[in-house]
C-alpha atoms as a PDB file:
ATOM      1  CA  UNK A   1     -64.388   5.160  -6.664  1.00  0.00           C
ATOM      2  CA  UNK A   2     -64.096   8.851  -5.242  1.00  0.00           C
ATOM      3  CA  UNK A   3     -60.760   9.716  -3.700  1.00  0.00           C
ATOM      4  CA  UNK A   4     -62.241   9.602  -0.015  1.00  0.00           C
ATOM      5  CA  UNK A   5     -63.265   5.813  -0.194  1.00  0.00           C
ATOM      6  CA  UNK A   6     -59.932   5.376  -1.844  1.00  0.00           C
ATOM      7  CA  UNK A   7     -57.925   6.896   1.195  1.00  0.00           C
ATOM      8  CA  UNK A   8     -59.793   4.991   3.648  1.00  0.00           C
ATOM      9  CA  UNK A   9     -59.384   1.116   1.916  1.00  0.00           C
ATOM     10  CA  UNK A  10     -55.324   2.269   1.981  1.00  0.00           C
ATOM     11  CA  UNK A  11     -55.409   3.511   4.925  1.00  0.00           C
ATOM     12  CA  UNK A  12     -57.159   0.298   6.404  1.00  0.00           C
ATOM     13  CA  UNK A  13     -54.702  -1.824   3.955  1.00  0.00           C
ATOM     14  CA  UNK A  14     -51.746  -0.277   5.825  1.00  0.00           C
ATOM     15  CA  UNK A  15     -52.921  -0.610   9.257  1.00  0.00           C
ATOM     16  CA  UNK A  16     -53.744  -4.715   8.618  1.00  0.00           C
ATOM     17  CA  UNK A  17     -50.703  -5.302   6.877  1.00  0.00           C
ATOM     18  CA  UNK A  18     -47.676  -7.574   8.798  1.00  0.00           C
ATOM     19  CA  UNK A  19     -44.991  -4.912   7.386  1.00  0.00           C
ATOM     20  CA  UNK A  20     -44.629  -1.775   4.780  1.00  0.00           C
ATOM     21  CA  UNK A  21     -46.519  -1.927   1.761  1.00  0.00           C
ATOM     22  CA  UNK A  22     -45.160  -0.232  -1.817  1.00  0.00           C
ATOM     23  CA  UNK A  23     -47.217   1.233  -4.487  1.00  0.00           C
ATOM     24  CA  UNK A  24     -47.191  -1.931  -6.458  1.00  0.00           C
ATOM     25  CA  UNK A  25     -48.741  -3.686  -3.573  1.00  0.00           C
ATOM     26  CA  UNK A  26     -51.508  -1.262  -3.041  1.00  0.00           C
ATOM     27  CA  UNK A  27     -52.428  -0.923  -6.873  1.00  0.00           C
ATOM     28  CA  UNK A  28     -52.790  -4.705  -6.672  1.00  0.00           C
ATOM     29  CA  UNK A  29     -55.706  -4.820  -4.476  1.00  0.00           C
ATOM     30  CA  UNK A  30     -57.521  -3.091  -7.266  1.00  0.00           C
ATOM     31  CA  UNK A  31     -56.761  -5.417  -9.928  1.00  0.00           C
ATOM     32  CA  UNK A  32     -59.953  -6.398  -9.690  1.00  0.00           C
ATOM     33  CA  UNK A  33     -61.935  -3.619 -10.080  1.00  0.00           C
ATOM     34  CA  UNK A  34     -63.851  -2.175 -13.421  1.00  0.00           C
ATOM     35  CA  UNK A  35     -62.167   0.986 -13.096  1.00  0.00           C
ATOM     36  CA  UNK A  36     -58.933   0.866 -10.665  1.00  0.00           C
ATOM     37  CA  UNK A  37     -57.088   3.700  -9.388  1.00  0.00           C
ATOM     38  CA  UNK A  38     -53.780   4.588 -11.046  1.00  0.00           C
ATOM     39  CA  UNK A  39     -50.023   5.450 -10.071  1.00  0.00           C
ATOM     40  CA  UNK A  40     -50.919   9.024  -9.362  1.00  0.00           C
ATOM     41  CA  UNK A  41     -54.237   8.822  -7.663  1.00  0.00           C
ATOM     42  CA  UNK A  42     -52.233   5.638  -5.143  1.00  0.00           C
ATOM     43  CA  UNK A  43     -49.552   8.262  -4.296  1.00  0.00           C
ATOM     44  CA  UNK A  44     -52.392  11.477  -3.374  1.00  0.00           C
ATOM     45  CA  UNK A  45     -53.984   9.038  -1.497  1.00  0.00           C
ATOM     46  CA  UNK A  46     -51.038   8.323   0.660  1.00  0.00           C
ATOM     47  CA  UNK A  47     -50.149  12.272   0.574  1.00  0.00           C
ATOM     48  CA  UNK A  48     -53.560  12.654   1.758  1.00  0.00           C
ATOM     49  CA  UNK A  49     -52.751  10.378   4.885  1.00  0.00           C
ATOM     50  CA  UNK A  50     -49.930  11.570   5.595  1.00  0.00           C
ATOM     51  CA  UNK A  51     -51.427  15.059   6.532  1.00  0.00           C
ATOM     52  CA  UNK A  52     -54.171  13.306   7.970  1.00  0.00           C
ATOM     53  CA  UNK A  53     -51.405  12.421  10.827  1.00  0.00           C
ATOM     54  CA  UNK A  54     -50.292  15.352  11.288  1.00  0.00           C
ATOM     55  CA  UNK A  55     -50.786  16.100  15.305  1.00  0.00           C
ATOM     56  CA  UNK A  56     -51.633  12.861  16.210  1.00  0.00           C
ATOM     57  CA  UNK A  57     -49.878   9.871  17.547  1.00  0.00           C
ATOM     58  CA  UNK A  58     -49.157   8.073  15.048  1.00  0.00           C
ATOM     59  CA  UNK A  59     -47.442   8.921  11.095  1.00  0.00           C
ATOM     60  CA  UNK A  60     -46.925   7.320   7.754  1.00  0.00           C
ATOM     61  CA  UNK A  61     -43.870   6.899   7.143  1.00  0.00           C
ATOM     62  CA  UNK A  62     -41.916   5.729   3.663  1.00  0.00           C
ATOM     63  CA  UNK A  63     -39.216   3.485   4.217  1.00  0.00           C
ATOM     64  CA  UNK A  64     -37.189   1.092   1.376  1.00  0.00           C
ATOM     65  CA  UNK A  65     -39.966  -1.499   1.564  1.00  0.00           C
ATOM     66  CA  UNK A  66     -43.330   0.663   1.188  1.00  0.00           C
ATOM     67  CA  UNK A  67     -44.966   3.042   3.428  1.00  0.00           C
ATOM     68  CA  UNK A  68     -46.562   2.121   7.003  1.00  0.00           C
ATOM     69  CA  UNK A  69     -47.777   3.497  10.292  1.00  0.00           C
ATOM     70  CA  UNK A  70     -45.553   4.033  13.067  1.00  0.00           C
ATOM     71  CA  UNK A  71     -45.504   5.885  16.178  1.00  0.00           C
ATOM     72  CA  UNK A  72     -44.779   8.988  16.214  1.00  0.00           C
ATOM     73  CA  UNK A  73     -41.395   9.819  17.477  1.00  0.00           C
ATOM     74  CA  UNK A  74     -42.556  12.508  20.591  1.00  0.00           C
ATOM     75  CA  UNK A  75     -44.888   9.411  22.008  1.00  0.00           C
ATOM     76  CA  UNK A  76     -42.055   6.708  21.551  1.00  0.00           C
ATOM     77  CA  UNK A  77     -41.497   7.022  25.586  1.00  0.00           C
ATOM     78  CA  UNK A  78     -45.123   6.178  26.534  1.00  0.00           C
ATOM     79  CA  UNK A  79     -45.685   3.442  24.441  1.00  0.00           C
ATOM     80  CA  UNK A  80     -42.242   1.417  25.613  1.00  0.00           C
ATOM     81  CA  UNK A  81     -43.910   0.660  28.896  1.00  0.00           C
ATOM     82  CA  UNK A  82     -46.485  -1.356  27.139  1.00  0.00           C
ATOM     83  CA  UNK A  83     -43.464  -3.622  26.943  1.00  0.00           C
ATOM     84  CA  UNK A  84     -43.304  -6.019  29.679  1.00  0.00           C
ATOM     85  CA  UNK A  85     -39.668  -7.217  27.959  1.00  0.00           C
ATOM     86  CA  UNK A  86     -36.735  -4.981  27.776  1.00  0.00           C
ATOM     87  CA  UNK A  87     -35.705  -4.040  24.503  1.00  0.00           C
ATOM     88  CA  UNK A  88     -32.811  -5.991  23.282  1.00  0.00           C
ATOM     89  CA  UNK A  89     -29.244  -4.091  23.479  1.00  0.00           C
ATOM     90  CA  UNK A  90     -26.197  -4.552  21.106  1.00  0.00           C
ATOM     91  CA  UNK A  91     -22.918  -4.433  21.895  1.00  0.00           C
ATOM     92  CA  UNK A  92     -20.421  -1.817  20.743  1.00  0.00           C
ATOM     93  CA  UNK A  93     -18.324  -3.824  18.568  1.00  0.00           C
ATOM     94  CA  UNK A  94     -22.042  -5.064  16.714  1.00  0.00           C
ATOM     95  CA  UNK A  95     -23.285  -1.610  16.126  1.00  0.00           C
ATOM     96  CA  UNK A  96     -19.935  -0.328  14.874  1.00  0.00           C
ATOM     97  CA  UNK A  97     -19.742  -3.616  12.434  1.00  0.00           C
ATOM     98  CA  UNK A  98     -23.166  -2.519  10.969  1.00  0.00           C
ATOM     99  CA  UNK A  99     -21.902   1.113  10.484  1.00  0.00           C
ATOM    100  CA  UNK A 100     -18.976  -0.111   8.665  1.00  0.00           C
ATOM    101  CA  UNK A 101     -20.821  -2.066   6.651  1.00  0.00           C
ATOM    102  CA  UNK A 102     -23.814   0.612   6.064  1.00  0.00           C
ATOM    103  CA  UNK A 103     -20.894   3.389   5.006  1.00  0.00           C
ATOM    104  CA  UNK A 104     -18.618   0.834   3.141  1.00  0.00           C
ATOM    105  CA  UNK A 105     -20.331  -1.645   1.150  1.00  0.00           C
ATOM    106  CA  UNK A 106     -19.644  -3.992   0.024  1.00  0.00           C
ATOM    107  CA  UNK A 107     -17.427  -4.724   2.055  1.00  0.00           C
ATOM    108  CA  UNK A 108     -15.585  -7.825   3.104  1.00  0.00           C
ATOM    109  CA  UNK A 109     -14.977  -9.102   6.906  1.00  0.00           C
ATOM    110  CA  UNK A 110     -10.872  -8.074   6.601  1.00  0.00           C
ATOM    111  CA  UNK A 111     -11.508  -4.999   5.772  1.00  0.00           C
ATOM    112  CA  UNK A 112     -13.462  -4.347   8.350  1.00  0.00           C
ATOM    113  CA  UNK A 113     -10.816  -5.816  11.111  1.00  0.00           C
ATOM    114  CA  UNK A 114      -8.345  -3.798   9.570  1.00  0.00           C
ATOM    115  CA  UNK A 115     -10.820  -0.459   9.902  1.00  0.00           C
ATOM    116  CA  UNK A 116     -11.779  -1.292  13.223  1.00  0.00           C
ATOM    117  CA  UNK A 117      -8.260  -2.773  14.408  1.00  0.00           C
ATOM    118  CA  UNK A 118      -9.248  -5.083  15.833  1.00  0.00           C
ATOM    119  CA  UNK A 119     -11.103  -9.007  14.463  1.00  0.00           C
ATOM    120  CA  UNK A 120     -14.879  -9.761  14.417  1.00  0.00           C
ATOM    121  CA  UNK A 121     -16.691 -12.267  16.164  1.00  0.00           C
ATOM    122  CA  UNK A 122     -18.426 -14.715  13.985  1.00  0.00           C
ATOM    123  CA  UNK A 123     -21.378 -14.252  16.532  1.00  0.00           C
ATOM    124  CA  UNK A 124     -21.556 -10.751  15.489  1.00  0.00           C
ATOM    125  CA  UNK A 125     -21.594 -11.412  11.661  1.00  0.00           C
ATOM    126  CA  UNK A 126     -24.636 -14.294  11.982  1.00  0.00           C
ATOM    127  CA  UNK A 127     -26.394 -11.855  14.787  1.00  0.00           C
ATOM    128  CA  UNK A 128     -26.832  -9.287  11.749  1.00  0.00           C
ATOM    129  CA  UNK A 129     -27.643 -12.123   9.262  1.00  0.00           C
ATOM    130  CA  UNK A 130     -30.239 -13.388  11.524  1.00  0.00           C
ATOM    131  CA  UNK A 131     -31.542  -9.599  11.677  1.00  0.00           C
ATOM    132  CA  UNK A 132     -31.690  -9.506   8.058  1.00  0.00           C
ATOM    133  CA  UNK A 133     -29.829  -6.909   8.467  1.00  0.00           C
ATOM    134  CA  UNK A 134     -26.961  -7.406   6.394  1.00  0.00           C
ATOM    135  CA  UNK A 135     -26.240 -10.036   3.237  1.00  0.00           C
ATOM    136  CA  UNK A 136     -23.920 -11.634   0.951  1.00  0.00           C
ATOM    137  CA  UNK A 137     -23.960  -9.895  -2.323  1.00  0.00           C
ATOM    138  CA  UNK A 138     -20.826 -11.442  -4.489  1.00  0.00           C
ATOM    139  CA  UNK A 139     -17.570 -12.503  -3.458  1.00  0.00           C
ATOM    140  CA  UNK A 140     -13.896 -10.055  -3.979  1.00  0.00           C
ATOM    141  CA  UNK A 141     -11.994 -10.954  -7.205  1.00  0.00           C
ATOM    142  CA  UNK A 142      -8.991 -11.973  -5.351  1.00  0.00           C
ATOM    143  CA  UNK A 143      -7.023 -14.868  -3.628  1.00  0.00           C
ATOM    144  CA  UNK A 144      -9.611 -17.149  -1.218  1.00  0.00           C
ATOM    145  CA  UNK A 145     -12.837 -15.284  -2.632  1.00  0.00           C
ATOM    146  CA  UNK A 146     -13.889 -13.662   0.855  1.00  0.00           C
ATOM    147  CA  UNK A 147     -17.301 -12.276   0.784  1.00  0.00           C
ATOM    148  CA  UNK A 148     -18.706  -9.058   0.099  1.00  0.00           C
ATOM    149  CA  UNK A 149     -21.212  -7.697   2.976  1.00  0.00           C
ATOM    150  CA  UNK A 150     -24.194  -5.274   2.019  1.00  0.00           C
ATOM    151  CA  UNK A 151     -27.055  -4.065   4.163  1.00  0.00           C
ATOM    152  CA  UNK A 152     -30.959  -5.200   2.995  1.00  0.00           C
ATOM    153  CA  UNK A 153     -33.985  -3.513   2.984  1.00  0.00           C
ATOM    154  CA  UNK A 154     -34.775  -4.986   6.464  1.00  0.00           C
ATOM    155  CA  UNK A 155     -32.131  -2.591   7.773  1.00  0.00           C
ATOM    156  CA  UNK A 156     -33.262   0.014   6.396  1.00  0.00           C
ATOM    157  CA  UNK A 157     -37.006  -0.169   6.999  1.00  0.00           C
ATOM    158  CA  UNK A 158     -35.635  -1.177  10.790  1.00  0.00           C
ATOM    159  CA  UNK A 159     -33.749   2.180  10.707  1.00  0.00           C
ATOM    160  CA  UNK A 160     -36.416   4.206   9.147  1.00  0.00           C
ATOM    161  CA  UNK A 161     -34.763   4.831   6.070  1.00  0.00           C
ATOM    162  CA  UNK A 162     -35.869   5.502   2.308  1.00  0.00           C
ATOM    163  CA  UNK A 163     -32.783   4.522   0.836  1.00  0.00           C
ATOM    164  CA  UNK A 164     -28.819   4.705   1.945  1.00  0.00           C
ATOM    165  CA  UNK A 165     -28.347   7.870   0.811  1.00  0.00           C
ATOM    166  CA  UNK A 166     -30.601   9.089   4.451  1.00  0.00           C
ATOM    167  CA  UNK A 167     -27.916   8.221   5.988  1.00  0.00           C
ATOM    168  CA  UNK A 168     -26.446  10.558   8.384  1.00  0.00           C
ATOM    169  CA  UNK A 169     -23.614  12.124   7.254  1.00  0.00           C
ATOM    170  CA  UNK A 170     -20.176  10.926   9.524  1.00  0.00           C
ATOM    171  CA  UNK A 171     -19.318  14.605  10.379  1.00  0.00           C
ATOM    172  CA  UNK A 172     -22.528  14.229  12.422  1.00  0.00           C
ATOM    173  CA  UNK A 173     -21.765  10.830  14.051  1.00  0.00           C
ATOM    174  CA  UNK A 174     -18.605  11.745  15.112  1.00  0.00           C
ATOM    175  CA  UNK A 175     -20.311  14.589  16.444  1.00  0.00           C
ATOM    176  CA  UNK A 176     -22.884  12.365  18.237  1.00  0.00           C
ATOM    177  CA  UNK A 177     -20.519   9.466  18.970  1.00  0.00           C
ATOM    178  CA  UNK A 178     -17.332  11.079  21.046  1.00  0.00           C
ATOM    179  CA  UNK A 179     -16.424   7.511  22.544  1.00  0.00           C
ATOM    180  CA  UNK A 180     -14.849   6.474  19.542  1.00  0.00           C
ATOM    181  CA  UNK A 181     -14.238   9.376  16.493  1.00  0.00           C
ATOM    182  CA  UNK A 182     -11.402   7.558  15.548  1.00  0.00           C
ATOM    183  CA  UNK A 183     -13.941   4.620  13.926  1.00  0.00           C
ATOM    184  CA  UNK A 184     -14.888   7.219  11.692  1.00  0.00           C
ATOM    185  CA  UNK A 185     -12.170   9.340  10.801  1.00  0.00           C
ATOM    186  CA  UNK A 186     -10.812   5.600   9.859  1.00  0.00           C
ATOM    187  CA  UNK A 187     -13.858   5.545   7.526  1.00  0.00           C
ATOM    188  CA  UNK A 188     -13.540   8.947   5.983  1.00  0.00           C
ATOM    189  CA  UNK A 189      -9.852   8.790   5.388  1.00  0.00           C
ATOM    190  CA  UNK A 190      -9.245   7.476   1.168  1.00  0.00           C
ATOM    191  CA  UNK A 191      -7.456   4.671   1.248  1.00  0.00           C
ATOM    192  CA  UNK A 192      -4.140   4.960  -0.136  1.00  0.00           C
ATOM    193  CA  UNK A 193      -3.113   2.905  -3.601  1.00  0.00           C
ATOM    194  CA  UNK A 194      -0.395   0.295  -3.643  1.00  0.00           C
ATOM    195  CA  UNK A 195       2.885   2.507  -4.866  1.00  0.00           C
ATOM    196  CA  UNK A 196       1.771   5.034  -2.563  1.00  0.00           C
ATOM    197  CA  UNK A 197       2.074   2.799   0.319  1.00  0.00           C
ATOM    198  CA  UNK A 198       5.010   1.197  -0.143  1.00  0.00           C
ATOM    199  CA  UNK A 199       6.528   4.449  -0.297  1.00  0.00           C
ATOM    200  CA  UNK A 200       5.127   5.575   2.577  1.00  0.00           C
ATOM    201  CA  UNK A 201       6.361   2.563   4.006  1.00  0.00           C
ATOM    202  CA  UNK A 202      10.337   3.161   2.154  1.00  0.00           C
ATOM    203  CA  UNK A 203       9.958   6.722   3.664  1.00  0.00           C
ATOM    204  CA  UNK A 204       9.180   5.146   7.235  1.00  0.00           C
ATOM    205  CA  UNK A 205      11.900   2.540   6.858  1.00  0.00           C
ATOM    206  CA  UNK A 206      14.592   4.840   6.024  1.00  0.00           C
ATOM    207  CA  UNK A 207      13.461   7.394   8.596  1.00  0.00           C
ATOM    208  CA  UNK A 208      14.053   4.737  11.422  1.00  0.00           C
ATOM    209  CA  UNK A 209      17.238   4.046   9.972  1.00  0.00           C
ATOM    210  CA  UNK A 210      18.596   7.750   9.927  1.00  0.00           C
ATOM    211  CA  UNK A 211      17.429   7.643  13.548  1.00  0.00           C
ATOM    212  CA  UNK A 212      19.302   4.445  14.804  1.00  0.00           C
ATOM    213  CA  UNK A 213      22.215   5.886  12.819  1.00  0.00           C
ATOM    214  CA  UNK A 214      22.131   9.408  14.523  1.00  0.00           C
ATOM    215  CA  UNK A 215      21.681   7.541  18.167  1.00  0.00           C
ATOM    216  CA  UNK A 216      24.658   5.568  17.417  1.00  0.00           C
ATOM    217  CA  UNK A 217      27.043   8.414  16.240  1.00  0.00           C
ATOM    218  CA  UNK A 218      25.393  10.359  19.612  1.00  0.00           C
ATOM    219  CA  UNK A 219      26.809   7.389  22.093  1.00  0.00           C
ATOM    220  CA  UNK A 220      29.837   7.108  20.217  1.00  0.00           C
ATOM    221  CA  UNK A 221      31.081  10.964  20.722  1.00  0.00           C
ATOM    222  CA  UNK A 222      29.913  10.336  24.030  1.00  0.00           C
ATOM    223  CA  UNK A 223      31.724   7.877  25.143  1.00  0.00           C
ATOM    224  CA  UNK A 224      35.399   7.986  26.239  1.00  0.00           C
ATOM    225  CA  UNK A 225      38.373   6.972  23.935  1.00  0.00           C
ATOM    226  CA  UNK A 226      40.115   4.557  25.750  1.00  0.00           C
ATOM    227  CA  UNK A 227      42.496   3.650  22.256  1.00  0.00           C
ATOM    228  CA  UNK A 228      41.089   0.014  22.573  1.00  0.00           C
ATOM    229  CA  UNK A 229      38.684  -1.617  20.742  1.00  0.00           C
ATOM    230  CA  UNK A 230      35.555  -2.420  23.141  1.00  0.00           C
ATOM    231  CA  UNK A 231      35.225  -6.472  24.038  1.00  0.00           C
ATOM    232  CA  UNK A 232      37.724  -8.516  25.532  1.00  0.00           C
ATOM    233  CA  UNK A 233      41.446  -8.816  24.051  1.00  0.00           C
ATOM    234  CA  UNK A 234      41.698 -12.296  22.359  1.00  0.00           C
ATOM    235  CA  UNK A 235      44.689 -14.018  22.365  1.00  0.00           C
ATOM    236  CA  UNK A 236      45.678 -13.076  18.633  1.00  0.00           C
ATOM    237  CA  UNK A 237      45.702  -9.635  19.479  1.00  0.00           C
ATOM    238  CA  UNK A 238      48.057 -10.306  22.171  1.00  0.00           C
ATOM    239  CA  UNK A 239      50.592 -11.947  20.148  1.00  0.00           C
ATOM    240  CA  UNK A 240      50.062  -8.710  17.469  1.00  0.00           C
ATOM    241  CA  UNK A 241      50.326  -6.335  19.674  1.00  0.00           C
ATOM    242  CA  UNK A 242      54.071  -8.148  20.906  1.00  0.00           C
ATOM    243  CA  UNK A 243      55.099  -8.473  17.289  1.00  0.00           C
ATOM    244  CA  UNK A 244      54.791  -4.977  16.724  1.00  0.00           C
ATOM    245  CA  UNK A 245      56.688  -3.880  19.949  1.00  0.00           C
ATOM    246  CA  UNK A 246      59.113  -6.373  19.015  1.00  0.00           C
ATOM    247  CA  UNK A 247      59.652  -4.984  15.507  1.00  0.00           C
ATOM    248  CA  UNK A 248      59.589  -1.479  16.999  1.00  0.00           C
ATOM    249  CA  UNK A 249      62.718  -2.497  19.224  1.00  0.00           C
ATOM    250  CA  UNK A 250      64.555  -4.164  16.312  1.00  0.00           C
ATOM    251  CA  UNK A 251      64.450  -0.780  14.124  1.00  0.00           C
ATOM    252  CA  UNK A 252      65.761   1.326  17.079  1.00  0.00           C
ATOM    253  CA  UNK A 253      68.909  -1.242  17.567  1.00  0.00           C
ATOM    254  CA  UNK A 254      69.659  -1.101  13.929  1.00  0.00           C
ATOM    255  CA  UNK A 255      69.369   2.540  13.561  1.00  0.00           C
ATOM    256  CA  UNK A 256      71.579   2.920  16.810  1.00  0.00           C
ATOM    257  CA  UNK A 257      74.355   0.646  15.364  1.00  0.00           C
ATOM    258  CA  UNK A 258      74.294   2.248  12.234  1.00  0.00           C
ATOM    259  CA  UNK A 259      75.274   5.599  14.247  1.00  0.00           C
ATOM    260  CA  UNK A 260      78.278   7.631  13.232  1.00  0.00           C
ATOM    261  CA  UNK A 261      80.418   8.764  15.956  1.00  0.00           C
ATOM    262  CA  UNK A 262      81.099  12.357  16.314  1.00  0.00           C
ATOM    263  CA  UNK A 263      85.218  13.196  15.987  1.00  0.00           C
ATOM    264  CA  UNK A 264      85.979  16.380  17.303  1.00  0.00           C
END
């Protein structure tokens, strides 16, 4: 088989296809033949179509699943109004769940509340596992097992990506994405370990007490001395107040009587 006929059967392979086909898959429709085409004659076959495209409307693309045809990118507008449907739009709070999970996995469903402050619709969660989008890969090693959320290869071949490292970098979201860059800087940040953040949380404590303490002192030079106590005067302190004037009185009558008279 010369290499010509062999780009053309691929080529015709990947255009009847339902969805991306891998190298595996297209060496298997030679199984059958007395001399089949190898590894390296598959792949300059494909390298051969993918130059082929070049200036046209349509590419071959590689994504995690295989390689397919798409259309290209710069004719994407013209070819959206051969749909009579509009496209179907995801809310905020879904896309932001997926980019959590995308940049974080696995990942389990607290974590991302407590990244995105806020909790997560189940809707949103069985949305993306009806996409295929995202998975259960294991469960956490700690109290109540929660579940650890990964993206598939559905995601990425959706997203036209290889593998997850094509994703773009944050700096460049954050960039793109001004609405919300706190999302991400949430994302970036490391995540502090346990002693550090119960001393960042002693630190905190003890730094609201000093204040409270300083407001207090700050009211109390304020404020007028009056020489009373503040609240009302009970009637204890009423009858200690008149046993000390009374006691006061009895030491001035015994030091008068005790007096020596002056003789010229």
């Amino acid at each position: 088989m010369n290499a010509e006929t062999l780009k053309n059967i691929i080529e015709a392979a990947l255009m009847a296809a339902d969805g991306p086909l891998s190298v595996n898959q297209l060496l298997a429709l030679f199984e059958r033949d007395p001399e089949p085409p190898d590894r390296n004659d598959i792949r300059k076959a494909l390298d051969q179509l993918a130059l082929d495209c070049d200036n046209r409307g349509v590419e071959l693309k590689e994504v995690a699943s295989g390689f397919r045809f798409q259309v290209s990118p710069d004719y994407a507008d013209w070819i959206n109004r051969l749909q009579e449907e509009r496209p179907q739009r995801y809310s905020r709070a879904l896309l932001e769940t997926l980019a959590i999970i995308a940049y974080r996995q696995p990942i389990t469903r607290s974590e991302i509340e407590d990244i995105r402050g806020v909790s997560i619709s189940s809707g949103i969660i069985k949305t993306l596992q009806e996409r295929e989008w995202i998975r259960v890969v294991g469960h956490r090693d700690v109290p109540g097992k929660p579940e650890l959320l990964a993206t598939t290869r559905q995601f990425l071949d959706y997203f036209n990506l290889k593998n997850l490292s094509d994703l773009p970098p944050l700096s460049e979201i954050k960039d793109f994405d001004k609405i919300n860059p706190d999302l991400f800087d949430s994302l970036e940040a490391p995540q502090e370990s346990g002693d550090d953040a119960e001393k960042a949380t002693a630190e905190a404590a003890e730094s609201d007490t000093k204040e409270v303490t300083a407001t207090a002192d700050a009211e109390q030079e304020a404020a007028p001395d009056t020489g009373a106590e503040d609240g009302p005067e009970t009637e204890t302190d009423s009858a200690d107040r008149k046993d000390e004037t009374d006691s006061e009185e009895d030491d001035y009558v015994a030091e008068r009587d005790n007096v020596v008279p002056f003789s010229g």
